[in-house]
PDB file of N, CA and C in Angstrom:
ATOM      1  N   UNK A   1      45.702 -24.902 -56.162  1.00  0.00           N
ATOM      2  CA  UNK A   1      45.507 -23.870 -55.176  1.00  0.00           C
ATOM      3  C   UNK A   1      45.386 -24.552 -53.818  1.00  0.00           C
ATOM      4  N   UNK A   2      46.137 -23.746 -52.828  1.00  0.00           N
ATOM      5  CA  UNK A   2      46.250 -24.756 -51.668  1.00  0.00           C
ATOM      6  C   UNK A   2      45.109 -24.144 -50.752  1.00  0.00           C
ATOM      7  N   UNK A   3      44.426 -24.730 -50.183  1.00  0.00           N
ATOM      8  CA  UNK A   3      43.724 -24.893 -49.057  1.00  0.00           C
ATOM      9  C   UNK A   3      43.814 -24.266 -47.951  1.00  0.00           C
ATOM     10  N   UNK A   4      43.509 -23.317 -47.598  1.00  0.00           N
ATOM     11  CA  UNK A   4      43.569 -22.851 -46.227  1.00  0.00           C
ATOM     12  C   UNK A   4      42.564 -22.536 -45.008  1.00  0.00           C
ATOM     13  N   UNK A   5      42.890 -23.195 -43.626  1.00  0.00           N
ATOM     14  CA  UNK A   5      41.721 -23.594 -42.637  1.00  0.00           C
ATOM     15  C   UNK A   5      41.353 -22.278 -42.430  1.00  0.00           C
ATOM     16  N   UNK A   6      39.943 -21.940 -42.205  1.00  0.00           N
ATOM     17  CA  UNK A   6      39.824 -20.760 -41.594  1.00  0.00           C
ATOM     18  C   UNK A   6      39.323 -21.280 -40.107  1.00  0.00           C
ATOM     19  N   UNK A   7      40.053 -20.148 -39.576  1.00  0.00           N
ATOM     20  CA  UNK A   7      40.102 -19.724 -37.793  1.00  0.00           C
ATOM     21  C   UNK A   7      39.274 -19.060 -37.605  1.00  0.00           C
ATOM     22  N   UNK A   8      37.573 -18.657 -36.827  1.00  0.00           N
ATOM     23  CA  UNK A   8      36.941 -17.902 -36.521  1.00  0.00           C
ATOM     24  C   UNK A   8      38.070 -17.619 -34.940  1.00  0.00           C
ATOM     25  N   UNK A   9      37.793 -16.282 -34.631  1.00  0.00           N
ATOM     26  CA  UNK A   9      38.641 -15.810 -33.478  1.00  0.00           C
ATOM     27  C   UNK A   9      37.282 -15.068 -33.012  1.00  0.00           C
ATOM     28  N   UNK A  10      36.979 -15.090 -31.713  1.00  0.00           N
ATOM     29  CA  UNK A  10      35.483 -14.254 -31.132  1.00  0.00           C
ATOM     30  C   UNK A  10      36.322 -13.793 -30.084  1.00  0.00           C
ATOM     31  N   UNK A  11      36.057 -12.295 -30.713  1.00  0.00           N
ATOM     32  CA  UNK A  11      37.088 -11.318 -29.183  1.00  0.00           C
ATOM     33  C   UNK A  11      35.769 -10.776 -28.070  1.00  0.00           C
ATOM     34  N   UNK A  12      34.425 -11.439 -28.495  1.00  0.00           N
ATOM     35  CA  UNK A  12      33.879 -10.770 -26.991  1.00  0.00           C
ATOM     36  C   UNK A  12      33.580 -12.064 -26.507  1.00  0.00           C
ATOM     37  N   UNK A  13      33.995 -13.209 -26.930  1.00  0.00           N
ATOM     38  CA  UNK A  13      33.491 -14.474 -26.197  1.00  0.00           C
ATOM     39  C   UNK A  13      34.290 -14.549 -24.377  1.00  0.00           C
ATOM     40  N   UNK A  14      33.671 -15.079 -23.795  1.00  0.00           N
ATOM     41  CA  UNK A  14      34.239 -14.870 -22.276  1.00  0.00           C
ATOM     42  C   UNK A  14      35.103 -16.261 -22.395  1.00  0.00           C
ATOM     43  N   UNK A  15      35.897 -16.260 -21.398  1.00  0.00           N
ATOM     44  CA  UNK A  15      36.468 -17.208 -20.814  1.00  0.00           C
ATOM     45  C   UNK A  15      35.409 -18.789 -19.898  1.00  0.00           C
ATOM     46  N   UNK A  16      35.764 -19.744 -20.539  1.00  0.00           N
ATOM     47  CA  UNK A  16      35.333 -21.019 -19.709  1.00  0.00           C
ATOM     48  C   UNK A  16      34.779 -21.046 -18.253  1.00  0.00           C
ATOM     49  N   UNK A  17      33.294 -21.184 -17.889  1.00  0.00           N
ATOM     50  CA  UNK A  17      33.047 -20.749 -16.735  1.00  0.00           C
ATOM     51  C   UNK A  17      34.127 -22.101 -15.688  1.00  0.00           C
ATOM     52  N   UNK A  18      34.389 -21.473 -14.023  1.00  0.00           N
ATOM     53  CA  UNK A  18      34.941 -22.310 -13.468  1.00  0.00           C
ATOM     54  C   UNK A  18      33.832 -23.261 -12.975  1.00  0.00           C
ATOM     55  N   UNK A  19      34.507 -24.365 -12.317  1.00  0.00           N
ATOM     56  CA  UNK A  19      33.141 -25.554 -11.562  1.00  0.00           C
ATOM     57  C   UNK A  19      32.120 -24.779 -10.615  1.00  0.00           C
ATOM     58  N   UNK A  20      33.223 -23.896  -9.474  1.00  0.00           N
ATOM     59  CA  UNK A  20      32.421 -23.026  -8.496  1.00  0.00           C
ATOM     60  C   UNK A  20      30.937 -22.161  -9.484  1.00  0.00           C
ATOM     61  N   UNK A  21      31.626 -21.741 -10.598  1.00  0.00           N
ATOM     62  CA  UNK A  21      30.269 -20.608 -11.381  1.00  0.00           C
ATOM     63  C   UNK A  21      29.154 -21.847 -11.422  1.00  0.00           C
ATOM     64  N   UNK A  22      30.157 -23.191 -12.218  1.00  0.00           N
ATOM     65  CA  UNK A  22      28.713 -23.591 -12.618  1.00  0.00           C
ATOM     66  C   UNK A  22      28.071 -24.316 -11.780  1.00  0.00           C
ATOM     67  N   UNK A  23      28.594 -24.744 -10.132  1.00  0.00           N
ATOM     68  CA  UNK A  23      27.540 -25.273  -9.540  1.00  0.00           C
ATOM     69  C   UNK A  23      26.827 -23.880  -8.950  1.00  0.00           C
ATOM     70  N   UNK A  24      27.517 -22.671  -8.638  1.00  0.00           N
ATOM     71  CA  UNK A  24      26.633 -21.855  -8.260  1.00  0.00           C
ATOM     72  C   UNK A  24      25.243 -21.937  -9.096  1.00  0.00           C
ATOM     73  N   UNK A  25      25.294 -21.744 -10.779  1.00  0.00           N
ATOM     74  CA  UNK A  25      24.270 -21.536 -11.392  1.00  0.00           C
ATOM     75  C   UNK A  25      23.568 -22.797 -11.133  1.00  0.00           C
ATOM     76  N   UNK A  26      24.167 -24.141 -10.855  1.00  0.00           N
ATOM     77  CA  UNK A  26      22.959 -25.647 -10.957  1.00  0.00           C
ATOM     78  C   UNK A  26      22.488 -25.155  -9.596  1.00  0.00           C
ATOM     79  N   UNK A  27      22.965 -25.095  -8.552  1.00  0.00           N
ATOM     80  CA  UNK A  27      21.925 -24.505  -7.262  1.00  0.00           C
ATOM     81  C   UNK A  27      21.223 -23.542  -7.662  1.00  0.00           C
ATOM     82  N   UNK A  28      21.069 -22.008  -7.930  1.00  0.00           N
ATOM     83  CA  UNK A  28      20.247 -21.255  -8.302  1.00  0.00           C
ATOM     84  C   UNK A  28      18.870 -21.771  -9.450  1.00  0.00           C
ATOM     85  N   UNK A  29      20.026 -22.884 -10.077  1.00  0.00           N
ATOM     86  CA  UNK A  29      18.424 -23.533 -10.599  1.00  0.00           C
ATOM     87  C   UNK A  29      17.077 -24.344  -9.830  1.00  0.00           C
ATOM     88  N   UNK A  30      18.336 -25.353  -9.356  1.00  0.00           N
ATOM     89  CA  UNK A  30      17.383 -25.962  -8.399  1.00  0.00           C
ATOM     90  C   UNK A  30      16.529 -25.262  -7.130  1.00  0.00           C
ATOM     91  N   UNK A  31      17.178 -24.133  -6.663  1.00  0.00           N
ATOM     92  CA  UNK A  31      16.626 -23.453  -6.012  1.00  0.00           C
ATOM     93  C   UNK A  31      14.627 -22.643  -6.865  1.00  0.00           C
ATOM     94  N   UNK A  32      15.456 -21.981  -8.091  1.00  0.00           N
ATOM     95  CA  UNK A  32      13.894 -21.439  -8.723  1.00  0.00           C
ATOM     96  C   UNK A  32      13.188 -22.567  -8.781  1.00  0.00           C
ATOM     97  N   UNK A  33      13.551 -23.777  -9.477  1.00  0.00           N
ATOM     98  CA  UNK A  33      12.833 -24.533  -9.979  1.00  0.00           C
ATOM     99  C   UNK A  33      11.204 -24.753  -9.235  1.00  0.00           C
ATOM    100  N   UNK A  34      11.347 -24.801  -8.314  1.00  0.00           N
ATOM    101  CA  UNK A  34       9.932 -24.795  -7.364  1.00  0.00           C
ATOM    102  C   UNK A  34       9.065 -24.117  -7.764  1.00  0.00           C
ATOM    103  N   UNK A  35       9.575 -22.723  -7.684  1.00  0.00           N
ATOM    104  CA  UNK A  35       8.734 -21.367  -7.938  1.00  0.00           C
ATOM    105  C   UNK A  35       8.456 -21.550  -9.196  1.00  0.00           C
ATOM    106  N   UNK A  36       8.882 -22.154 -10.478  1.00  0.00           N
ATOM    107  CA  UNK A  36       8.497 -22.333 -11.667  1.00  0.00           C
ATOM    108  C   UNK A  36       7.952 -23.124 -11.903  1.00  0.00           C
ATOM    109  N   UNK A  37       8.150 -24.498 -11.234  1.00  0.00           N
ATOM    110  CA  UNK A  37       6.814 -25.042 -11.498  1.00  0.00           C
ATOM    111  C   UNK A  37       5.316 -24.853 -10.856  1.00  0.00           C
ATOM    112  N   UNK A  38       5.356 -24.003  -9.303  1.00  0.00           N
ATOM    113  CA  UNK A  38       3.964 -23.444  -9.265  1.00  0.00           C
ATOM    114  C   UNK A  38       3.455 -22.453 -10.213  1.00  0.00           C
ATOM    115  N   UNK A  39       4.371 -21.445 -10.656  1.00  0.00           N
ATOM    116  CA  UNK A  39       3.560 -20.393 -11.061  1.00  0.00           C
ATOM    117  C   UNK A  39       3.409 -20.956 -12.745  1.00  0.00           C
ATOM    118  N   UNK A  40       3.811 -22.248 -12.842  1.00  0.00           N
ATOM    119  CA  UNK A  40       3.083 -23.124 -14.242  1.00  0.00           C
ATOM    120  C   UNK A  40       1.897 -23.327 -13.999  1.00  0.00           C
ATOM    121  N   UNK A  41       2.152 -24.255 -12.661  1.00  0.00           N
ATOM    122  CA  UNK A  41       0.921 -24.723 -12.446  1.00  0.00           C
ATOM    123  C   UNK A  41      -0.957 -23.541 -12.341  1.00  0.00           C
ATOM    124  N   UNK A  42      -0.115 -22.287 -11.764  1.00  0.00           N
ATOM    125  CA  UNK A  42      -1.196 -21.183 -11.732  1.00  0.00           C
ATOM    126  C   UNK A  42      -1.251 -20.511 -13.416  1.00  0.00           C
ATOM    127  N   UNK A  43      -0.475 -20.929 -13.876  1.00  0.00           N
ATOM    128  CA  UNK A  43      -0.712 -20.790 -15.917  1.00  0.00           C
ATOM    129  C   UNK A  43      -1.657 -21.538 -16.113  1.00  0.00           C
ATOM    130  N   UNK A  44      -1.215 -22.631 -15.732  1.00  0.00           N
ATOM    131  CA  UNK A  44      -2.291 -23.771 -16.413  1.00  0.00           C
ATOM    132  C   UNK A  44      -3.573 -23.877 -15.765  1.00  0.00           C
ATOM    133  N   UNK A  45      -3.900 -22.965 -14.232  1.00  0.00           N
ATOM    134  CA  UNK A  45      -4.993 -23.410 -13.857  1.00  0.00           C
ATOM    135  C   UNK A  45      -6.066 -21.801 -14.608  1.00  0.00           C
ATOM    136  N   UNK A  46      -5.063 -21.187 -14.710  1.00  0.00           N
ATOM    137  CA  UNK A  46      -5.845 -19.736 -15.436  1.00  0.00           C
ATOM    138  C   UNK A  46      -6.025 -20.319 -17.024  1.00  0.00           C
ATOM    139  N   UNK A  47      -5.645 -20.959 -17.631  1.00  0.00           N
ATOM    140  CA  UNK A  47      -5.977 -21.618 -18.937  1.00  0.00           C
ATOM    141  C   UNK A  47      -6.763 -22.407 -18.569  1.00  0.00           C
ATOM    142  N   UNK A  48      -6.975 -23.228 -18.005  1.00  0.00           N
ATOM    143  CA  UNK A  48      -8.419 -24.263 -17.820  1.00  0.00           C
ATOM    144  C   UNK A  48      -9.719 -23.257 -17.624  1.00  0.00           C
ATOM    145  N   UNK A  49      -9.567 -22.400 -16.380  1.00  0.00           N
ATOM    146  CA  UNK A  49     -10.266 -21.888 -16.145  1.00  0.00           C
ATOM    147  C   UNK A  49     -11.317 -20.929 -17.420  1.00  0.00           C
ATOM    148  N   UNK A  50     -10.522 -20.564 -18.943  1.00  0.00           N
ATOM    149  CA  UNK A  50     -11.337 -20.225 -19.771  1.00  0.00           C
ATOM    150  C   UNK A  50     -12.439 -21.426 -20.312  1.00  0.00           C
ATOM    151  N   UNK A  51     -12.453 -22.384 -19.673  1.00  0.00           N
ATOM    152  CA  UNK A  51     -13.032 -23.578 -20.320  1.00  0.00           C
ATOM    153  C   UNK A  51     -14.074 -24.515 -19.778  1.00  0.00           C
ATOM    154  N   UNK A  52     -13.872 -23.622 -18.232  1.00  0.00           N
ATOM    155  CA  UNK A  52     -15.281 -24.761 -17.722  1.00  0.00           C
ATOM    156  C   UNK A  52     -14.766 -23.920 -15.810  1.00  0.00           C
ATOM    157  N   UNK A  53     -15.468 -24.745 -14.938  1.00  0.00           N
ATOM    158  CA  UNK A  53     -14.868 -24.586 -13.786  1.00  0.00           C
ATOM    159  C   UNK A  53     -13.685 -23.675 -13.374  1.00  0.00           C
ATOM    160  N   UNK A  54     -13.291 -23.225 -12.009  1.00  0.00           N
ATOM    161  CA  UNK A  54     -11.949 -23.212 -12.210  1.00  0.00           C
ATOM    162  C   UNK A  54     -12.071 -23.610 -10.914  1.00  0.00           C
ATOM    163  N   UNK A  55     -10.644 -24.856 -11.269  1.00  0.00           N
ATOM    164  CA  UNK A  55     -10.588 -25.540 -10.068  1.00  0.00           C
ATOM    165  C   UNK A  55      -9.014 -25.400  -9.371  1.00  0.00           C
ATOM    166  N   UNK A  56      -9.207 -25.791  -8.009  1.00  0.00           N
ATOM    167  CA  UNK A  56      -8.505 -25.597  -6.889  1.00  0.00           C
ATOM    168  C   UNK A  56      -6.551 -25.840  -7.392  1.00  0.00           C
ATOM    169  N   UNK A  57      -5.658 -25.683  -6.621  1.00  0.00           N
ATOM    170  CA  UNK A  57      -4.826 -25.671  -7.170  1.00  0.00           C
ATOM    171  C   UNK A  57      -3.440 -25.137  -5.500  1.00  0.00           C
ATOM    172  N   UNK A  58      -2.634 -26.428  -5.443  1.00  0.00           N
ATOM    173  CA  UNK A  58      -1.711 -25.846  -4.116  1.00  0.00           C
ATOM    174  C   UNK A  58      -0.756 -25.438  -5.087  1.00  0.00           C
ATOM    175  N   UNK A  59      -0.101 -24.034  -4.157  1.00  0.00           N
ATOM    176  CA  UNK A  59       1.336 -23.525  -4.995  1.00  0.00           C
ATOM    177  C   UNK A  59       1.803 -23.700  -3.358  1.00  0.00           C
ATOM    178  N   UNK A  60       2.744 -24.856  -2.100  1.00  0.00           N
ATOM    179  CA  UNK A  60       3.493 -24.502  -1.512  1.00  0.00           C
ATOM    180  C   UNK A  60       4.768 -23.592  -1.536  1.00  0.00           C
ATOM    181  N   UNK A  61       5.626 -23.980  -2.368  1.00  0.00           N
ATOM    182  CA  UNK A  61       6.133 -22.801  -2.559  1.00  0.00           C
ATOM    183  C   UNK A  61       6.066 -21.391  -2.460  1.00  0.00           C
ATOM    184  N   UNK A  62       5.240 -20.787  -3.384  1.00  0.00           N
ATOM    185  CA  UNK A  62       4.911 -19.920  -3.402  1.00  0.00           C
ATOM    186  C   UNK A  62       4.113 -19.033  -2.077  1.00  0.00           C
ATOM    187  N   UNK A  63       3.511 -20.513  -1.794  1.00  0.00           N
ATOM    188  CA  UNK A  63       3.119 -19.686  -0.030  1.00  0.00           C
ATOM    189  C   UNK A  63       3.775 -19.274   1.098  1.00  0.00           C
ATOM    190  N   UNK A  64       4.756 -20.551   0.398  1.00  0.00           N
ATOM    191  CA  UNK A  64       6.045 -20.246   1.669  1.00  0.00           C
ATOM    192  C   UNK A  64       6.698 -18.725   1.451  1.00  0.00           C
ATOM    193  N   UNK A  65       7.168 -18.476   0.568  1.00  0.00           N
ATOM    194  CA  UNK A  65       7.881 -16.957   0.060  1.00  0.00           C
ATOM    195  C   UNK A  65       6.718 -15.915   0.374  1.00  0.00           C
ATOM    196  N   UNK A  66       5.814 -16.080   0.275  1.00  0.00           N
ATOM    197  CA  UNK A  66       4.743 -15.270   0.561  1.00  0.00           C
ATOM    198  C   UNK A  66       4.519 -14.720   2.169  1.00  0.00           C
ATOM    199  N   UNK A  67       4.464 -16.141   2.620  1.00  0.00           N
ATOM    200  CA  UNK A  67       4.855 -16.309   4.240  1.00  0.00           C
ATOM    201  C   UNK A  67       5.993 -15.309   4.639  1.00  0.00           C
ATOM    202  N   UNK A  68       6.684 -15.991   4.073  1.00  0.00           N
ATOM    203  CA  UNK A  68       9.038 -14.980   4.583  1.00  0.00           C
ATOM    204  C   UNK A  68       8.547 -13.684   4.224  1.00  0.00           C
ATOM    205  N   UNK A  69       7.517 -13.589   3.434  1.00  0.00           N
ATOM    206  CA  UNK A  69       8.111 -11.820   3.118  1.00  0.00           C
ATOM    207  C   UNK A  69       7.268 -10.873   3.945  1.00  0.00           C
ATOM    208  N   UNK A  70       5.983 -11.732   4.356  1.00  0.00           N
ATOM    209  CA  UNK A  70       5.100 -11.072   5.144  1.00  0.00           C
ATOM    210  C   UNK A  70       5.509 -10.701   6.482  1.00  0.00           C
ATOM    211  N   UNK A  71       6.517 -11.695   7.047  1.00  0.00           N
ATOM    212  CA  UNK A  71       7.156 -11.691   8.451  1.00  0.00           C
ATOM    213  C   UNK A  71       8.426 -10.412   8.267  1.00  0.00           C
ATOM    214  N   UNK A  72       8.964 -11.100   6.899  1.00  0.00           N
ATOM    215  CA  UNK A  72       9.942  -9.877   7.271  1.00  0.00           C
ATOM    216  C   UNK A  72       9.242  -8.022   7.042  1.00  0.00           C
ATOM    217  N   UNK A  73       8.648  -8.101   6.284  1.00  0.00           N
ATOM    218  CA  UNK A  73       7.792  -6.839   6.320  1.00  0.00           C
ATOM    219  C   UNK A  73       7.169  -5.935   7.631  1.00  0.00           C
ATOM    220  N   UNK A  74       6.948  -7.642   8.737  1.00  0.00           N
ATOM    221  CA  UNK A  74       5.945  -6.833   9.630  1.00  0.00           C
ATOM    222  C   UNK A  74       7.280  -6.581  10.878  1.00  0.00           C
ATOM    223  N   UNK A  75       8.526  -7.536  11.146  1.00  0.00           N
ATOM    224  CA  UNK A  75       9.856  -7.345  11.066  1.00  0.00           C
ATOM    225  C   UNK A  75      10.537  -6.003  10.853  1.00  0.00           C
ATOM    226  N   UNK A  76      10.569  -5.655   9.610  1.00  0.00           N
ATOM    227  CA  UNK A  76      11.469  -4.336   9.264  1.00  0.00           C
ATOM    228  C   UNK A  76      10.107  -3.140   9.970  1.00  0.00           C
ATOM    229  N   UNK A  77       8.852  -3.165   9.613  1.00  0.00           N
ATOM    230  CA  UNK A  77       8.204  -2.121  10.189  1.00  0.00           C
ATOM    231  C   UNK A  77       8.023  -1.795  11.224  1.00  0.00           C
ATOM    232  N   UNK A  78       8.178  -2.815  12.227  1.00  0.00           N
ATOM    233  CA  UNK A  78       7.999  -3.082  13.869  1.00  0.00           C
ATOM    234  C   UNK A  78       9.689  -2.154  14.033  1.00  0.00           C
ATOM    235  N   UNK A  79      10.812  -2.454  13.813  1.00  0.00           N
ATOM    236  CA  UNK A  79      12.085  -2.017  13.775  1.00  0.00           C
ATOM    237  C   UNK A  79      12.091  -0.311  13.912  1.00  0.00           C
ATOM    238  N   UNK A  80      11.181  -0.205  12.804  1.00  0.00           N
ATOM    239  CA  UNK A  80      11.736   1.476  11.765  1.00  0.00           C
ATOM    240  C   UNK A  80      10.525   2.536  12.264  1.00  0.00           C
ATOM    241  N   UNK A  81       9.644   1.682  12.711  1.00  0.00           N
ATOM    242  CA  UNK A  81       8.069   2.775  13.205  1.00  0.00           C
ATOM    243  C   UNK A  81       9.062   3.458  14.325  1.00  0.00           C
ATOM    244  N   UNK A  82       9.739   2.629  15.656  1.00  0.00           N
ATOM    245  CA  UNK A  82       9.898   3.895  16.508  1.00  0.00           C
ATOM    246  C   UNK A  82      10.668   4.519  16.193  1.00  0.00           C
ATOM    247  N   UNK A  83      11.850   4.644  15.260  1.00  0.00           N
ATOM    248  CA  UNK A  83      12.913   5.703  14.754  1.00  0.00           C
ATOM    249  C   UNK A  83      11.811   7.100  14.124  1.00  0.00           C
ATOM    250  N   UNK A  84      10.553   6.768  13.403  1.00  0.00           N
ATOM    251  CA  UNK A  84      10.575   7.219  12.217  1.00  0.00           C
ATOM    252  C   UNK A  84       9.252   7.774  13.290  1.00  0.00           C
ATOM    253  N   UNK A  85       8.458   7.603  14.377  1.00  0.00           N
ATOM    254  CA  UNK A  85       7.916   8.695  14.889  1.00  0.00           C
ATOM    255  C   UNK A  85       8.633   9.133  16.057  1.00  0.00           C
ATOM    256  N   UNK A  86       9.894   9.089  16.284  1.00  0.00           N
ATOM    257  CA  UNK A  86      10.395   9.827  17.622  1.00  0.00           C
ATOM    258  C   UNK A  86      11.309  10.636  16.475  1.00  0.00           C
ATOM    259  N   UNK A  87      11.156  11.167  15.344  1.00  0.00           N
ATOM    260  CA  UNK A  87      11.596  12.078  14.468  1.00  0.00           C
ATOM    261  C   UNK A  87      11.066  13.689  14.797  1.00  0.00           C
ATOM    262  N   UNK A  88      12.256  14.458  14.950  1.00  0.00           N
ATOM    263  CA  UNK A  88      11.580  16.134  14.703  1.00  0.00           C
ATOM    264  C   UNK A  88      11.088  16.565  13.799  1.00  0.00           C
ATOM    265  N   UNK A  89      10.889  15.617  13.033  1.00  0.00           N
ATOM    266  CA  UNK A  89      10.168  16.109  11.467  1.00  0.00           C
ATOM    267  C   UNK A  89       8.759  15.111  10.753  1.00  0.00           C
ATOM    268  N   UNK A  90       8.343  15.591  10.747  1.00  0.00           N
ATOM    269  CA  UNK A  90       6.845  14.682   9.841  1.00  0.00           C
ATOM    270  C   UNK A  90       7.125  13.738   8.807  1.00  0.00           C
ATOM    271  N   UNK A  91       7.576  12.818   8.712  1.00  0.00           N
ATOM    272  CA  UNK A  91       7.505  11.415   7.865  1.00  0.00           C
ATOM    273  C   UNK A  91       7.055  12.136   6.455  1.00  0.00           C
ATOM    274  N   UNK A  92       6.143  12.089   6.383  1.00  0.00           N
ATOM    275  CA  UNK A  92       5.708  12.840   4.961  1.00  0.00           C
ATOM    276  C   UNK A  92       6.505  14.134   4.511  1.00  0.00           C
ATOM    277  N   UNK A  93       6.735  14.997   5.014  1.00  0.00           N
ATOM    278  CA  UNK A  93       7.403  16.388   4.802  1.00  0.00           C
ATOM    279  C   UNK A  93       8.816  16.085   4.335  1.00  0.00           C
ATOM    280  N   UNK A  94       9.300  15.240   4.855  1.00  0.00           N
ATOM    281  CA  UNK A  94      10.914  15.024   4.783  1.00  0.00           C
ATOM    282  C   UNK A  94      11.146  13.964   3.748  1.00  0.00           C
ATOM    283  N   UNK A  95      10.458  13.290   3.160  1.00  0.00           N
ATOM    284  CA  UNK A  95      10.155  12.361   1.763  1.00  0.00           C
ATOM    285  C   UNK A  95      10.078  13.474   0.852  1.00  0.00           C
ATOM    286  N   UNK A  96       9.495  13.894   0.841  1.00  0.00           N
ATOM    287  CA  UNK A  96       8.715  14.975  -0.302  1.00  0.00           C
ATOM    288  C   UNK A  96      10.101  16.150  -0.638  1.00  0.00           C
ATOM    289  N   UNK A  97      10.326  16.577   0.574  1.00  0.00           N
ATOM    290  CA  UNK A  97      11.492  17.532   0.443  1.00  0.00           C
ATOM    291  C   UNK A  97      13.061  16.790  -0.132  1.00  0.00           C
ATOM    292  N   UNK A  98      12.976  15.298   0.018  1.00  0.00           N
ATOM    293  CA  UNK A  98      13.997  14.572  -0.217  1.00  0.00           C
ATOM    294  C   UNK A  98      14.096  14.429  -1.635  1.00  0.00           C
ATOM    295  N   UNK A  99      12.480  14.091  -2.027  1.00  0.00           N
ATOM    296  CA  UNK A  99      12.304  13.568  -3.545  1.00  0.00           C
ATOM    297  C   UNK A  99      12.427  14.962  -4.310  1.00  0.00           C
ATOM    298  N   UNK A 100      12.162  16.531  -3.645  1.00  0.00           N
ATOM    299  CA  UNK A 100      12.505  17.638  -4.457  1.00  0.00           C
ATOM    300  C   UNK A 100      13.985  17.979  -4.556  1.00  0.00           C
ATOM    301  N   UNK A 101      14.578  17.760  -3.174  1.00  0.00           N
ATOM    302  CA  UNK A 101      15.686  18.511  -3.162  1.00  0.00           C
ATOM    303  C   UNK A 101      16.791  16.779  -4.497  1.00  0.00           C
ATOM    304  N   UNK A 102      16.031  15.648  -4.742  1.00  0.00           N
ATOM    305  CA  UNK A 102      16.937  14.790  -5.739  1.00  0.00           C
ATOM    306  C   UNK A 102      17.110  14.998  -7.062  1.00  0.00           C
ATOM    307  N   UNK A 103      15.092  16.378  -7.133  1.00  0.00           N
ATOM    308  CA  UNK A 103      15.131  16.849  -8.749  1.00  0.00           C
ATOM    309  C   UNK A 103      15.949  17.700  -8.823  1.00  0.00           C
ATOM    310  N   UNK A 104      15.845  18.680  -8.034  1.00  0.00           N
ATOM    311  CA  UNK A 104      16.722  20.087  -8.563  1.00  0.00           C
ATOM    312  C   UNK A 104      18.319  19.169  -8.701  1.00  0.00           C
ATOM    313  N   UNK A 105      18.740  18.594  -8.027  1.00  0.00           N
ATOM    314  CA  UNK A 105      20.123  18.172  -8.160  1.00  0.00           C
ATOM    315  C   UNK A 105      20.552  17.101  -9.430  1.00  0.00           C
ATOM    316  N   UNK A 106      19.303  16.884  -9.923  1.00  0.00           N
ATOM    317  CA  UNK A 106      19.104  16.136 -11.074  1.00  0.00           C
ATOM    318  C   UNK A 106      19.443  17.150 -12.214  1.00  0.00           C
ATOM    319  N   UNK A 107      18.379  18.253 -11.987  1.00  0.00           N
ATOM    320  CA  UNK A 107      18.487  19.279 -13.138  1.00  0.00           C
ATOM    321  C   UNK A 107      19.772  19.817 -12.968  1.00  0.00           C
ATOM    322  N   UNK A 108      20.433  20.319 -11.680  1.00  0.00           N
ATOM    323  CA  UNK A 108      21.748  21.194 -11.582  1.00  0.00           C
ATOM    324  C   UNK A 108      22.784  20.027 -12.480  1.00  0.00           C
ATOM    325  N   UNK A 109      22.566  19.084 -12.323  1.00  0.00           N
ATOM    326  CA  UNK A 109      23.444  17.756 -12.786  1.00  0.00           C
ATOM    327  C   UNK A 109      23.280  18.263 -14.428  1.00  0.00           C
ATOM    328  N   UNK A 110      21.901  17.893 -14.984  1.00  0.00           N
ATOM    329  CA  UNK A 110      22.017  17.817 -16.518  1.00  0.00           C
ATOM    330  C   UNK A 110      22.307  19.322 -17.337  1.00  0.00           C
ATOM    331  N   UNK A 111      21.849  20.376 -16.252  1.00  0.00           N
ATOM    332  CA  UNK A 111      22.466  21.528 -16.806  1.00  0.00           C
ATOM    333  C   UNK A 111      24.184  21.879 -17.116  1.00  0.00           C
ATOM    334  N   UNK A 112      24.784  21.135 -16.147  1.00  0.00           N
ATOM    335  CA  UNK A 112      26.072  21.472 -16.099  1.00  0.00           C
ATOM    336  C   UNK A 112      26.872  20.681 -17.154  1.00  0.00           C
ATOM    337  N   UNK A 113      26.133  19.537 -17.166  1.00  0.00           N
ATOM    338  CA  UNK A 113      26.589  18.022 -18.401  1.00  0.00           C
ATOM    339  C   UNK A 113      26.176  18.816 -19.638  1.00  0.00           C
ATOM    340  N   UNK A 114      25.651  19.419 -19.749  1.00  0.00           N
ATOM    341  CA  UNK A 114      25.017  20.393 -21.162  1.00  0.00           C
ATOM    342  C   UNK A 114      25.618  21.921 -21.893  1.00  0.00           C
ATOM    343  N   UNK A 115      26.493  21.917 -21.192  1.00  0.00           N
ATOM    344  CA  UNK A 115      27.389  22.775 -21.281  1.00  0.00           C
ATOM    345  C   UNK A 115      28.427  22.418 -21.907  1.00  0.00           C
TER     346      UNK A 115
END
């Protein structure tokens, strides 16, 4: 009886990433990598901490991103406050009416899909 090779064939396997994908992904690593090793380091200082002391602990990283987001926050709000009180309408009123008038169009949506 003769021998025959079997061929696995994988029809959802993707295609060979190119160099560009995979240095994109080695930068995106090296990029987290920081942030993963502080917020280890704040693992490991919340695990000591069941055990005696809890002692001190720098996350730069993490301060830095903390930093960027605080600026851009106070950034985008400094921007959007004078649009959003030189408005003919109350900030609150026009959220609320936005978030109702998204249900009913939600429901008009699943009523009609239900048919």
């Amino acid at each position: 009886m003769r021998k025959v090779q079997a061929t696995y064939i994988d029809p959802h396997a993707s295609p060979p990433r190119s160099t560009g994908q995979q240095a994109f992904v080695f930068l995106v690593g090296l990029l987290t990598l920081p942030l993963l090793f502080d917020g280890g380091k704040l693992c490991y200082i919340r695990w000591a901490a069941m055990f005696g002391p809890i002692p001190t602990v720098s996350t730069p990283s993490l301060d830095l991103v903390h930093l960027y987001l605080d600026e851009a926050s106070v950034l985008l709000r400094r921007a959007y406050q004078h649009a959003f009180r030189r408005g003919p309408w109350r900030p609150e009123w026009a959220v609320g009416m936005l978030a109702f008038s998204l249900m009913v169009g939600v429901l008009v949506m699943r009523h009609h899909r239900l048919k």
